[in-house]
PDB file of N, CA and C in Angstrom:
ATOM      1  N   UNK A   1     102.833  93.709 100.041  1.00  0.00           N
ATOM      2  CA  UNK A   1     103.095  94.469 101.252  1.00  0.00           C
ATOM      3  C   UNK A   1     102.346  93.913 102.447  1.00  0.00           C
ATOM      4  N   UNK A   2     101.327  93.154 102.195  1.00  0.00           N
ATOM      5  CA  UNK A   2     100.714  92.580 103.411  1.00  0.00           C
ATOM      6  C   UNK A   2     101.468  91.874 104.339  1.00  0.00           C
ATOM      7  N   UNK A   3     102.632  91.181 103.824  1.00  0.00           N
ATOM      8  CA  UNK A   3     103.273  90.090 104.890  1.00  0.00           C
ATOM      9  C   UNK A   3     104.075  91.304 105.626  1.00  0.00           C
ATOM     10  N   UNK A   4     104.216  92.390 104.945  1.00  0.00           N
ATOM     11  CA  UNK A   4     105.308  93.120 106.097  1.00  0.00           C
ATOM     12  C   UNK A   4     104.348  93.667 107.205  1.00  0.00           C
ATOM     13  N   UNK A   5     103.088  92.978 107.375  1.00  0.00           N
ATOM     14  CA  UNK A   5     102.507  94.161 108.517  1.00  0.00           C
ATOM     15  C   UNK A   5     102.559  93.625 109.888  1.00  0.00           C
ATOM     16  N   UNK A   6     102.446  92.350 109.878  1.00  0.00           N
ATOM     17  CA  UNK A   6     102.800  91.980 111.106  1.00  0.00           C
ATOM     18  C   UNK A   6     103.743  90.522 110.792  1.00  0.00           C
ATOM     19  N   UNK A   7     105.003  90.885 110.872  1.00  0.00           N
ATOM     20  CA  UNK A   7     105.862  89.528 110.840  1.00  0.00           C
ATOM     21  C   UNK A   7     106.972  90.008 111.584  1.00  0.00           C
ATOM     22  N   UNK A   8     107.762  88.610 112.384  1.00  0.00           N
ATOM     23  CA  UNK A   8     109.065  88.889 113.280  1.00  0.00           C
ATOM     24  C   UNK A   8     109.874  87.443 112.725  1.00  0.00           C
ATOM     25  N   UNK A   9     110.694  87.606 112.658  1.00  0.00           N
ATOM     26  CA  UNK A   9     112.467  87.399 112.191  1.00  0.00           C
ATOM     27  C   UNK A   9     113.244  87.287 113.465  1.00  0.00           C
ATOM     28  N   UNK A  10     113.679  85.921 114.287  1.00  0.00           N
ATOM     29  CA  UNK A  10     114.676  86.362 115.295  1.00  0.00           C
ATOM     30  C   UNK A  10     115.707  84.820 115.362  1.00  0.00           C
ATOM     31  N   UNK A  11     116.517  84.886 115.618  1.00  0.00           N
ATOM     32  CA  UNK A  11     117.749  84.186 115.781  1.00  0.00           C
ATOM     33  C   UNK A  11     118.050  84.047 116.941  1.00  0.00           C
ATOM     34  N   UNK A  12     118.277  83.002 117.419  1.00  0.00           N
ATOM     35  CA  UNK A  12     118.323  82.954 119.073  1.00  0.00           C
ATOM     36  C   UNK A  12     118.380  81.588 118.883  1.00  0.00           C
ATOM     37  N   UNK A  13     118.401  81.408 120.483  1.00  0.00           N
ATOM     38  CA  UNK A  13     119.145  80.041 121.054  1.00  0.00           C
ATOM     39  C   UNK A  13     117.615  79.418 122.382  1.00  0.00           C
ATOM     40  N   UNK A  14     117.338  78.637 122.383  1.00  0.00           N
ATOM     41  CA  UNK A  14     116.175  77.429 123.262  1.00  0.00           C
ATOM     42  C   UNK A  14     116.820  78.261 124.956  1.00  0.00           C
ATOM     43  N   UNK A  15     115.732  78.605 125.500  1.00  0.00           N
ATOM     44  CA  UNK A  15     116.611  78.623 127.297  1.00  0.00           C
ATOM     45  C   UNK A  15     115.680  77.108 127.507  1.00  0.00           C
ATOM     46  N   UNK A  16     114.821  76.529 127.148  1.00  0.00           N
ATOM     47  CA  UNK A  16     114.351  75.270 127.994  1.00  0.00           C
ATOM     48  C   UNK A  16     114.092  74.298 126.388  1.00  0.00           C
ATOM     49  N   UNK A  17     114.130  72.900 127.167  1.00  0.00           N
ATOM     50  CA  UNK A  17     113.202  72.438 126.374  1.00  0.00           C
ATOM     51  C   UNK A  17     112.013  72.775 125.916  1.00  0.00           C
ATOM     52  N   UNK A  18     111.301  72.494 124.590  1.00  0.00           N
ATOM     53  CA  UNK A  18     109.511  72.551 123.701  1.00  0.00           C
ATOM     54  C   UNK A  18     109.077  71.781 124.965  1.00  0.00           C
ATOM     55  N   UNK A  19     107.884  72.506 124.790  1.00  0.00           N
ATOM     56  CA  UNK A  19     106.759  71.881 126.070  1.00  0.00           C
ATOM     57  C   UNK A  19     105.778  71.212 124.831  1.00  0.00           C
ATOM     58  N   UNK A  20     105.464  70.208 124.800  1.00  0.00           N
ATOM     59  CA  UNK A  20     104.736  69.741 123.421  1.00  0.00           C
ATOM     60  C   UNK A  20     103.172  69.177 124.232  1.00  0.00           C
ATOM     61  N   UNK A  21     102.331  69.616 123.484  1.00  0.00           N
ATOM     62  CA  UNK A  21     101.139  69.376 123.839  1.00  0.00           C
ATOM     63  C   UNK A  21     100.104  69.051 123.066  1.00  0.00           C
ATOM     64  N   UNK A  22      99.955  67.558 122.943  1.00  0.00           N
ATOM     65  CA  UNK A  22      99.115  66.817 122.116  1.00  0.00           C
ATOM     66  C   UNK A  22      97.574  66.976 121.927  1.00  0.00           C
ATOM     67  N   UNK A  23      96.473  67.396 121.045  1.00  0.00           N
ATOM     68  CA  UNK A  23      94.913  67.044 121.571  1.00  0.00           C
ATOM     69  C   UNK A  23      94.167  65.907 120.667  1.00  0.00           C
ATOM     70  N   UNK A  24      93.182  65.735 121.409  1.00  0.00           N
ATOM     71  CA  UNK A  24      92.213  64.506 120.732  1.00  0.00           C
ATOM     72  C   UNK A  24      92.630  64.847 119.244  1.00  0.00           C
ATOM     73  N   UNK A  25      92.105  65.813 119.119  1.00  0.00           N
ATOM     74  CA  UNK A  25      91.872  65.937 117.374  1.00  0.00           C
ATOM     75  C   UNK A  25      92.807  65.635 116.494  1.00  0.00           C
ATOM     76  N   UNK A  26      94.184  65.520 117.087  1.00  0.00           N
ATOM     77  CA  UNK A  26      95.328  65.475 116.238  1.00  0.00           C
ATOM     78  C   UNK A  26      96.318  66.261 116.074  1.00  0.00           C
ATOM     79  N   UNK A  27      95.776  67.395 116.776  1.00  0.00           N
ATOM     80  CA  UNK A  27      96.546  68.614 116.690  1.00  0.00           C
ATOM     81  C   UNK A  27      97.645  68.385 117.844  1.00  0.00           C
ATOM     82  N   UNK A  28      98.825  69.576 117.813  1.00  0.00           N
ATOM     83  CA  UNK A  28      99.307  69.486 118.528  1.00  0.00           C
ATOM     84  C   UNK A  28      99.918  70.735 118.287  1.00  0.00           C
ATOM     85  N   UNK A  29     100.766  71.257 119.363  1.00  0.00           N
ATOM     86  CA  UNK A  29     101.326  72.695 119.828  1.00  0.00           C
ATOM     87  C   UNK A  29     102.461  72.613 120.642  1.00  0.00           C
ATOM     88  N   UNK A  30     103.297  73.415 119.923  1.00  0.00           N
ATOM     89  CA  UNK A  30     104.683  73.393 120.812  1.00  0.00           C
ATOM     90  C   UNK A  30     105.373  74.656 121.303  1.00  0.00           C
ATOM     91  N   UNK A  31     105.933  74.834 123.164  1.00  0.00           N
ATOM     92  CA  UNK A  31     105.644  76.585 123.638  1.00  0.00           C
ATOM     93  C   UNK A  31     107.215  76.350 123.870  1.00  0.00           C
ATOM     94  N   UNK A  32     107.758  77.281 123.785  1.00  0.00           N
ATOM     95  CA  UNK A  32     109.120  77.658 124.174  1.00  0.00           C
ATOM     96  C   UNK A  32     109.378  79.164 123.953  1.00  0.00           C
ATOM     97  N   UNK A  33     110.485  79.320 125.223  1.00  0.00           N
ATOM     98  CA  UNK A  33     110.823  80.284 125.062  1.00  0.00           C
ATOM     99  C   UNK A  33     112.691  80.362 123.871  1.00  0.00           C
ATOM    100  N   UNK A  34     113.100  81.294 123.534  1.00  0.00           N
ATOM    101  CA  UNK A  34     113.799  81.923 122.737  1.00  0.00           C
ATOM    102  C   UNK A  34     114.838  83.092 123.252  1.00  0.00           C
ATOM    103  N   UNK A  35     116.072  83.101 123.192  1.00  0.00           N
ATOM    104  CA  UNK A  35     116.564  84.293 123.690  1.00  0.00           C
ATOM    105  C   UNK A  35     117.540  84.794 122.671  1.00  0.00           C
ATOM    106  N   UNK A  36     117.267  86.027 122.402  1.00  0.00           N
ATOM    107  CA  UNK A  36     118.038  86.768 121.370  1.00  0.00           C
ATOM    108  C   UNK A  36     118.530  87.334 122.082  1.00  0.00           C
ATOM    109  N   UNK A  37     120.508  87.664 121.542  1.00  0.00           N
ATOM    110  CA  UNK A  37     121.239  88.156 122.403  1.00  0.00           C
ATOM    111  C   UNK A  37     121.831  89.655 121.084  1.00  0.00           C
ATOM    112  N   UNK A  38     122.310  90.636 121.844  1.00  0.00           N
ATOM    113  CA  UNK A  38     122.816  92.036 121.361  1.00  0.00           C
ATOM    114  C   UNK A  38     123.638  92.459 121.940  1.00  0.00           C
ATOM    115  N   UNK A  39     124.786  93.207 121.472  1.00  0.00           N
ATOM    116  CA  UNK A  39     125.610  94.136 122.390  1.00  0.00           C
ATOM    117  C   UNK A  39     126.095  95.015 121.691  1.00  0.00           C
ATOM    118  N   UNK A  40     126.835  95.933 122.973  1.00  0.00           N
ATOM    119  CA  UNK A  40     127.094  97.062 122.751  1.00  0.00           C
ATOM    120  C   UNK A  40     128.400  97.519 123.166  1.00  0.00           C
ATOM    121  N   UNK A  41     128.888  98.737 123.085  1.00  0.00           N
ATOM    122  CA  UNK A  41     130.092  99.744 123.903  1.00  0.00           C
ATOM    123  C   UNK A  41     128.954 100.575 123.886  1.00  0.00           C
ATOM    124  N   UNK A  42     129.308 101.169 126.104  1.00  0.00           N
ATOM    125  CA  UNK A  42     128.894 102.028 126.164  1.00  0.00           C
ATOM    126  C   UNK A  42     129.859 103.448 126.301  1.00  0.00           C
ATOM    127  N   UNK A  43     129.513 104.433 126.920  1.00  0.00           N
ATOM    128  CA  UNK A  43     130.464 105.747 126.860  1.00  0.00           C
ATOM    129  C   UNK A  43     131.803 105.367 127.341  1.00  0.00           C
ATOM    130  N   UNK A  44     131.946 104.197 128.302  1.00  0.00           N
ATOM    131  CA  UNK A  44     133.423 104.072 128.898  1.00  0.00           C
ATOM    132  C   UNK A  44     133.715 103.031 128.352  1.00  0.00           C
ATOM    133  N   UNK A  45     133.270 102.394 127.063  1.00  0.00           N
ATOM    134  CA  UNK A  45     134.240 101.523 125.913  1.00  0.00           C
ATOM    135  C   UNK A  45     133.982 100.607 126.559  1.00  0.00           C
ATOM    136  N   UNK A  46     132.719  99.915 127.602  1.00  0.00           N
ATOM    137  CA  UNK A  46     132.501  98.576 128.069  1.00  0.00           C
ATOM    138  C   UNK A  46     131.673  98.088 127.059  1.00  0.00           C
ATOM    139  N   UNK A  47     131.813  96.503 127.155  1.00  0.00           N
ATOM    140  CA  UNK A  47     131.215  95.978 125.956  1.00  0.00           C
ATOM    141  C   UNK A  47     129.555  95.711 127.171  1.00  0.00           C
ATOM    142  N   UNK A  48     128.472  96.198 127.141  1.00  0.00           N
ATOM    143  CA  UNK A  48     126.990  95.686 127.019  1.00  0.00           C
ATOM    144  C   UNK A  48     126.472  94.442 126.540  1.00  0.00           C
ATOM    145  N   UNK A  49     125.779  93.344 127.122  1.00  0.00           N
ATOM    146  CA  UNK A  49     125.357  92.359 126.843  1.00  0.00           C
ATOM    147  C   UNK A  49     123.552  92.661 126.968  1.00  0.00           C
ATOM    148  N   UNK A  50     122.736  92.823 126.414  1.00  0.00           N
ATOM    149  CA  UNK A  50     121.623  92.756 126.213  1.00  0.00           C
ATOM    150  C   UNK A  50     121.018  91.554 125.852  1.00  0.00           C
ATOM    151  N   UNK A  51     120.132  90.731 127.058  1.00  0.00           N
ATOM    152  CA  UNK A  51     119.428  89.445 126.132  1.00  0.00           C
ATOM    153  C   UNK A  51     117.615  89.627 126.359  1.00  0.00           C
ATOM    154  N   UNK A  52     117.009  89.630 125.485  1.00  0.00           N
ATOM    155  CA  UNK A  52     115.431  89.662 125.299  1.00  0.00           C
ATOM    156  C   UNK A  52     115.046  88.055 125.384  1.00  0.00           C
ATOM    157  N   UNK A  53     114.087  88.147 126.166  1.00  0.00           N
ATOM    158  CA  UNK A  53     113.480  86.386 125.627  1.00  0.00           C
ATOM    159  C   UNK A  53     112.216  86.838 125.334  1.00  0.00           C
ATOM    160  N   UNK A  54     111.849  85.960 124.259  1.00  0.00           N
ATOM    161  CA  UNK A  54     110.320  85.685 123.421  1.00  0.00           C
ATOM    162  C   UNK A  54     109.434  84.274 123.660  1.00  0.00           C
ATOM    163  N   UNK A  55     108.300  84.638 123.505  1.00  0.00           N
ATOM    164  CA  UNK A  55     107.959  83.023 123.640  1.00  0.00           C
ATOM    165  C   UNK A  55     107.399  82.761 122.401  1.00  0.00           C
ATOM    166  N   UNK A  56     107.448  81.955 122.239  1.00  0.00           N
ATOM    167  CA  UNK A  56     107.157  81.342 120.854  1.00  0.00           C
ATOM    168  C   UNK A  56     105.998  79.981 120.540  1.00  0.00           C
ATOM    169  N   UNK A  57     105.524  79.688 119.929  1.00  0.00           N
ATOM    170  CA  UNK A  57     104.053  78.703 119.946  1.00  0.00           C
ATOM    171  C   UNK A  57     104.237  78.220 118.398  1.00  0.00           C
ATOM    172  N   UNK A  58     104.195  76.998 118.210  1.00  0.00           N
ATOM    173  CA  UNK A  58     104.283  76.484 117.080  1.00  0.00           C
ATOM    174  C   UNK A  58     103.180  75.220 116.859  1.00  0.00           C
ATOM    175  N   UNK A  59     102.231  75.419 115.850  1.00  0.00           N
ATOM    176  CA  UNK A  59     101.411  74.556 115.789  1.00  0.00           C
ATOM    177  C   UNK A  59     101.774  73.325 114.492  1.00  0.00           C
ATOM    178  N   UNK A  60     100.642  72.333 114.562  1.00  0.00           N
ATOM    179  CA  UNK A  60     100.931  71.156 114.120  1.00  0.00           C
ATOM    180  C   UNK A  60     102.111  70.696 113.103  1.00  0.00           C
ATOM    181  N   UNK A  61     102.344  70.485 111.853  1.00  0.00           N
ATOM    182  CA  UNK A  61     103.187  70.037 111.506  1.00  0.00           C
ATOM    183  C   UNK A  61     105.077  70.964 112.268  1.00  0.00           C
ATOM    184  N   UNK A  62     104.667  72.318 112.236  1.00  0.00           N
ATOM    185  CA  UNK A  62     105.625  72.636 112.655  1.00  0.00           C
ATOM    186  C   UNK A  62     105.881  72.445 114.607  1.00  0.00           C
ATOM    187  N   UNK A  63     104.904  71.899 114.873  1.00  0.00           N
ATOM    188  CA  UNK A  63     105.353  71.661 116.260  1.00  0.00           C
ATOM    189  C   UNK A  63     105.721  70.176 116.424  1.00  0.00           C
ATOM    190  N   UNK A  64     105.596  69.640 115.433  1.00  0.00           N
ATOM    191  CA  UNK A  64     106.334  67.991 115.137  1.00  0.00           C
ATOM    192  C   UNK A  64     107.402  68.114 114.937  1.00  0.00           C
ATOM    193  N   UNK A  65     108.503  69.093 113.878  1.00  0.00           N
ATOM    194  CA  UNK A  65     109.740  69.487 114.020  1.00  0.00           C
ATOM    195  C   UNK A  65     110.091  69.966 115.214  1.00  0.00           C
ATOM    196  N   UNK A  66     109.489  70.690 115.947  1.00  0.00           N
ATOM    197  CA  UNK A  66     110.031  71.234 117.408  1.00  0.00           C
ATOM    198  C   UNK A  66     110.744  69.769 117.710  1.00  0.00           C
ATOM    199  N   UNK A  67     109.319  69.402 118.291  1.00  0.00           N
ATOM    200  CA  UNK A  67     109.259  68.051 119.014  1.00  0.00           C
ATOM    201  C   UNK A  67     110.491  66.975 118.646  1.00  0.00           C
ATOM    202  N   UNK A  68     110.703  66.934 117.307  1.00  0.00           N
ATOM    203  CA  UNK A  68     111.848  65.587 116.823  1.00  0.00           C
ATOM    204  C   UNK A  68     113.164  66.444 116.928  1.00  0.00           C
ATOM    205  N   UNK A  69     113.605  67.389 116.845  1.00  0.00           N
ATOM    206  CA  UNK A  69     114.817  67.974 116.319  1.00  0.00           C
ATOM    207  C   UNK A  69     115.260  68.758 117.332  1.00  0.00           C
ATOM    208  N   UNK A  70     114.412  69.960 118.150  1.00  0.00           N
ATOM    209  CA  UNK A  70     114.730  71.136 118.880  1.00  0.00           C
ATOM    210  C   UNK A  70     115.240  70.491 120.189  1.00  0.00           C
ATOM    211  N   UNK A  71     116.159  70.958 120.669  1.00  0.00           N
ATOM    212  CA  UNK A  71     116.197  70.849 122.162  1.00  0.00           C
ATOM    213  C   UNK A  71     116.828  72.106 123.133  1.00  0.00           C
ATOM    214  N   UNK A  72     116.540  72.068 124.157  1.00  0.00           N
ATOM    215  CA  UNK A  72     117.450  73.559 125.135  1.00  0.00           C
ATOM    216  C   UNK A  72     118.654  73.819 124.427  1.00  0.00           C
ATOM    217  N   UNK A  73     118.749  74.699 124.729  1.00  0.00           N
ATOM    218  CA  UNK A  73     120.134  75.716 124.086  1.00  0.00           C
ATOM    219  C   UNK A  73     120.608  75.678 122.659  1.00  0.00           C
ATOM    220  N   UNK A  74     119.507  75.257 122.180  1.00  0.00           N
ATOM    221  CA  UNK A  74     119.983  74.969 120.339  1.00  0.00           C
ATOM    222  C   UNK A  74     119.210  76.182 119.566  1.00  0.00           C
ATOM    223  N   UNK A  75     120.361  76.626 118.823  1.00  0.00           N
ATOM    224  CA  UNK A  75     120.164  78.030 117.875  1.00  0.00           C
ATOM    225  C   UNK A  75     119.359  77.772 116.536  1.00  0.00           C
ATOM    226  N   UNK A  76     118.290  78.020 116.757  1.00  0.00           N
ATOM    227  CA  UNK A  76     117.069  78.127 115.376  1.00  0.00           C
ATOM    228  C   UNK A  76     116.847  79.774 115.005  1.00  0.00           C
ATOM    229  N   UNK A  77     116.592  79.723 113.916  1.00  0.00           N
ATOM    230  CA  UNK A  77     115.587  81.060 113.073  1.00  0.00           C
ATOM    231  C   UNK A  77     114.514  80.880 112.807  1.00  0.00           C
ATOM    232  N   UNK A  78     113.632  81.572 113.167  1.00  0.00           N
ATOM    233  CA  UNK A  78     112.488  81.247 112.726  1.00  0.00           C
ATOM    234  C   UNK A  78     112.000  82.653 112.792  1.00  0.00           C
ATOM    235  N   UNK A  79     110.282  82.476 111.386  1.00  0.00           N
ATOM    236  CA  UNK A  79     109.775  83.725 111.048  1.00  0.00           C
ATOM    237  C   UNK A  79     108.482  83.247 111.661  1.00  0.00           C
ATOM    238  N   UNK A  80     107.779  84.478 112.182  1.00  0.00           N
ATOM    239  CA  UNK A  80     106.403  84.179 112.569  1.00  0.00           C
ATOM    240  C   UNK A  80     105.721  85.443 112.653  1.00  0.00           C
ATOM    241  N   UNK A  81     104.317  85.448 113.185  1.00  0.00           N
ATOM    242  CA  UNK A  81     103.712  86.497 113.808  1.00  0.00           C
ATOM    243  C   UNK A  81     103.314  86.963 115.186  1.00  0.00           C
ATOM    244  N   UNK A  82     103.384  88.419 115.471  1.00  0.00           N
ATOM    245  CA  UNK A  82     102.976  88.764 116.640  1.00  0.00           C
ATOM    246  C   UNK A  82     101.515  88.244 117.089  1.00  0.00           C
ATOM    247  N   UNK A  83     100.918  87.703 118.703  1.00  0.00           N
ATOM    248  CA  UNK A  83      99.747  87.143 118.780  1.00  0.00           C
ATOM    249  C   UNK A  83      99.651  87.805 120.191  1.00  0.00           C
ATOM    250  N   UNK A  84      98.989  88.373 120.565  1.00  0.00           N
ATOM    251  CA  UNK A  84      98.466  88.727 121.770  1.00  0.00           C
ATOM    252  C   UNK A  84      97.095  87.924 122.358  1.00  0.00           C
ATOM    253  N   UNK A  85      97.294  87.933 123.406  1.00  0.00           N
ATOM    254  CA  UNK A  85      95.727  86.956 123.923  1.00  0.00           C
ATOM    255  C   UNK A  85      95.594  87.484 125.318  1.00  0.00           C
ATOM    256  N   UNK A  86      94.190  86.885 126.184  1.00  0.00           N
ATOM    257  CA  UNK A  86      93.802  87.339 127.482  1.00  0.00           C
ATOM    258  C   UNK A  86      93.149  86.128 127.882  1.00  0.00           C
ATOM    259  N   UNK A  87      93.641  85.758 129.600  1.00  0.00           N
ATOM    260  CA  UNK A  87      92.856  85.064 129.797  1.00  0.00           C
ATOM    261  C   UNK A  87      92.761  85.029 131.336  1.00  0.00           C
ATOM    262  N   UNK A  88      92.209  84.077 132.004  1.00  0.00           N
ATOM    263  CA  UNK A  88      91.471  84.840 133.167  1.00  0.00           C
ATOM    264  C   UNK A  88      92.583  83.427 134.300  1.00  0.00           C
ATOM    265  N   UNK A  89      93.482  83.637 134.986  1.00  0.00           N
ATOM    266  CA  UNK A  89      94.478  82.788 135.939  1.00  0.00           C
ATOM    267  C   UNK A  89      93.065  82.456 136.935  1.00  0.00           C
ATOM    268  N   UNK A  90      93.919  81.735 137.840  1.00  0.00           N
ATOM    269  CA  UNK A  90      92.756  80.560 138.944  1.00  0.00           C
ATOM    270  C   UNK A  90      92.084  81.827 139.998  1.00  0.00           C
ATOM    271  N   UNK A  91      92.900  82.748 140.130  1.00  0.00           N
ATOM    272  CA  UNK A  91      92.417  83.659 141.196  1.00  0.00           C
ATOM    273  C   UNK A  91      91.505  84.230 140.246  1.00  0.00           C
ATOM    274  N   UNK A  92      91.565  84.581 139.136  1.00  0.00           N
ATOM    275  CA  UNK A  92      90.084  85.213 138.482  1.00  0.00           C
ATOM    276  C   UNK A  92      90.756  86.476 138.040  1.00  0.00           C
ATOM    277  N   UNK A  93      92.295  86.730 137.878  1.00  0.00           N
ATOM    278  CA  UNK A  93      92.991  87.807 137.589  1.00  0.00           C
ATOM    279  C   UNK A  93      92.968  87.733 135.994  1.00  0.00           C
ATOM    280  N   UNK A  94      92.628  88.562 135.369  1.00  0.00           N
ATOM    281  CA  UNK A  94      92.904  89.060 133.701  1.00  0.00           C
ATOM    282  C   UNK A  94      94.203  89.323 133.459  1.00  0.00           C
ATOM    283  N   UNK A  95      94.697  88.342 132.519  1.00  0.00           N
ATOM    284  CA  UNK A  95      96.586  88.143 132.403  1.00  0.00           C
ATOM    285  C   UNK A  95      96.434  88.093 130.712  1.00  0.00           C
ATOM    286  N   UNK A  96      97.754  89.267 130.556  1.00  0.00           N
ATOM    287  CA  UNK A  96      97.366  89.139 128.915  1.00  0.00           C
ATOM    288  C   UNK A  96      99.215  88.592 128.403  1.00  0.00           C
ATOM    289  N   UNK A  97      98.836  88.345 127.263  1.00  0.00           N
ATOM    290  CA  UNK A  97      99.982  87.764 126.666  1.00  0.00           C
ATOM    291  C   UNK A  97     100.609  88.024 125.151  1.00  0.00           C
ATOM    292  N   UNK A  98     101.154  87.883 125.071  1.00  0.00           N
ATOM    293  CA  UNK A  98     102.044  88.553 123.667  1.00  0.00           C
ATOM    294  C   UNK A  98     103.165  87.489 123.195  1.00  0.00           C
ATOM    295  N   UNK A  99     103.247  86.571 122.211  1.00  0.00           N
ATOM    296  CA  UNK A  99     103.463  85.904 121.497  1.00  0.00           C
ATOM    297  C   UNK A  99     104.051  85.829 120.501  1.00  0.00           C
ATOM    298  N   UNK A 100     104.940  84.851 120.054  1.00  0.00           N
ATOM    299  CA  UNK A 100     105.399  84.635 118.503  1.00  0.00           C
ATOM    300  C   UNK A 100     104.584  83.471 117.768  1.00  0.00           C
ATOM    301  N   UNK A 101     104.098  83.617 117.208  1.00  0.00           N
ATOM    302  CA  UNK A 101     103.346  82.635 116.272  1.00  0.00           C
ATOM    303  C   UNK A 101     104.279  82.012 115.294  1.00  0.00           C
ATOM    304  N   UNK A 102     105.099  80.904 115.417  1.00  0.00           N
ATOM    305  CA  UNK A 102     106.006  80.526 114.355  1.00  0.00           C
ATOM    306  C   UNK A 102     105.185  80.239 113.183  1.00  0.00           C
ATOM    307  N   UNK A 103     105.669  80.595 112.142  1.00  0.00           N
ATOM    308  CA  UNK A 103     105.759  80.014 110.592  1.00  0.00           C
ATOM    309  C   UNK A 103     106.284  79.216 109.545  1.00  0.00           C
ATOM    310  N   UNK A 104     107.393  79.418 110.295  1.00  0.00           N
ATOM    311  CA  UNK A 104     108.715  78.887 109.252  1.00  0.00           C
ATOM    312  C   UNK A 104     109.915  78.428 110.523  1.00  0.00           C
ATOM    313  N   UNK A 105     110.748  77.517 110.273  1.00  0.00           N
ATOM    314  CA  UNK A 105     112.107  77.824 111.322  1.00  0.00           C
ATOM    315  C   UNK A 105     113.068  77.534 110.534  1.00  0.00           C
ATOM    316  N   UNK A 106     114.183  77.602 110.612  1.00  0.00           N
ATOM    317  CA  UNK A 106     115.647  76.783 110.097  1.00  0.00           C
ATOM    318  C   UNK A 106     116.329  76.412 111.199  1.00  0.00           C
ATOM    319  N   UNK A 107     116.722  75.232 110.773  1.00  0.00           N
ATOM    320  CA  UNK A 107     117.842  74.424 112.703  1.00  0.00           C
ATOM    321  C   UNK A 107     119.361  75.002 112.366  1.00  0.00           C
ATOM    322  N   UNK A 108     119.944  75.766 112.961  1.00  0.00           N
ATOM    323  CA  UNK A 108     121.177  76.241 112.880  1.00  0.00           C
ATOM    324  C   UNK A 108     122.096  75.575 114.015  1.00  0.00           C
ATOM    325  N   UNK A 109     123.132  75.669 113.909  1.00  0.00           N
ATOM    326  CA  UNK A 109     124.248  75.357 114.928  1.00  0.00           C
ATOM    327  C   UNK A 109     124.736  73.321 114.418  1.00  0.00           C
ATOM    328  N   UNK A 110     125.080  73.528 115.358  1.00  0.00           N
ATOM    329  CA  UNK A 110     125.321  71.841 115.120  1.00  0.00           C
ATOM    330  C   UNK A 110     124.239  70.957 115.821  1.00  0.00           C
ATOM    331  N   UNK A 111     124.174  69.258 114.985  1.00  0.00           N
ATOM    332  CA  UNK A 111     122.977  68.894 115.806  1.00  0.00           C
ATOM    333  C   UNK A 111     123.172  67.922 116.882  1.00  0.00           C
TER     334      UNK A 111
END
């Protein structure tokens, strides 16, 4: 039951290219955003388009798949975790953030 406490599941499509970001150590990290789309009928039988975007952060080996395979508008799955953080912008303003921590992905669509 532990993995169900904090994990997210979403299907969606790239709005930009992986921003890939290399460090000394070897590591590396890859940020993109994600947009999951939904719809609906509302009371007058119109169809509703709902789209959420997520951002998403993928570290080393899996930010090497970003990097070789992913590009804008291409439909992946991927499982990860929620990550919240705080940090302080140039004016000295406290900006907080909320995150997908990838884990896993699958490349869907055509390549």
């Amino acid at each position: 039951m532990n993995a169900l406490r904090n994990k997210v599941s979403l299907i969606g499509n790239l709005g930009n290219d992986p921003e890939i970001t290399a460090f000394e150590n070897g590591n590396k990290v890859a940020r993109f955003n994600i947009a999951t789309n939904e719809s609906y009928k509302n009371k007058q039988g119109e169809r509703i388009e709902n789209t959420q975007w997520h951002t998403v952060v993928a570290w080393n080996s899996l930010a090497k798949i970003i990097e070789d395979y992913v590009k804008k508008g291409q439909e992946i799955a991927l499982e990860g975790k929620l990550v919240q953080r705080s940090y302080e912008s140039k004016s000295g303003e406290k900006r907080f953030v909320t995150e997908i921590e990838m884990k896993d992905i699958l490349l869907l669509g055509k390549k």
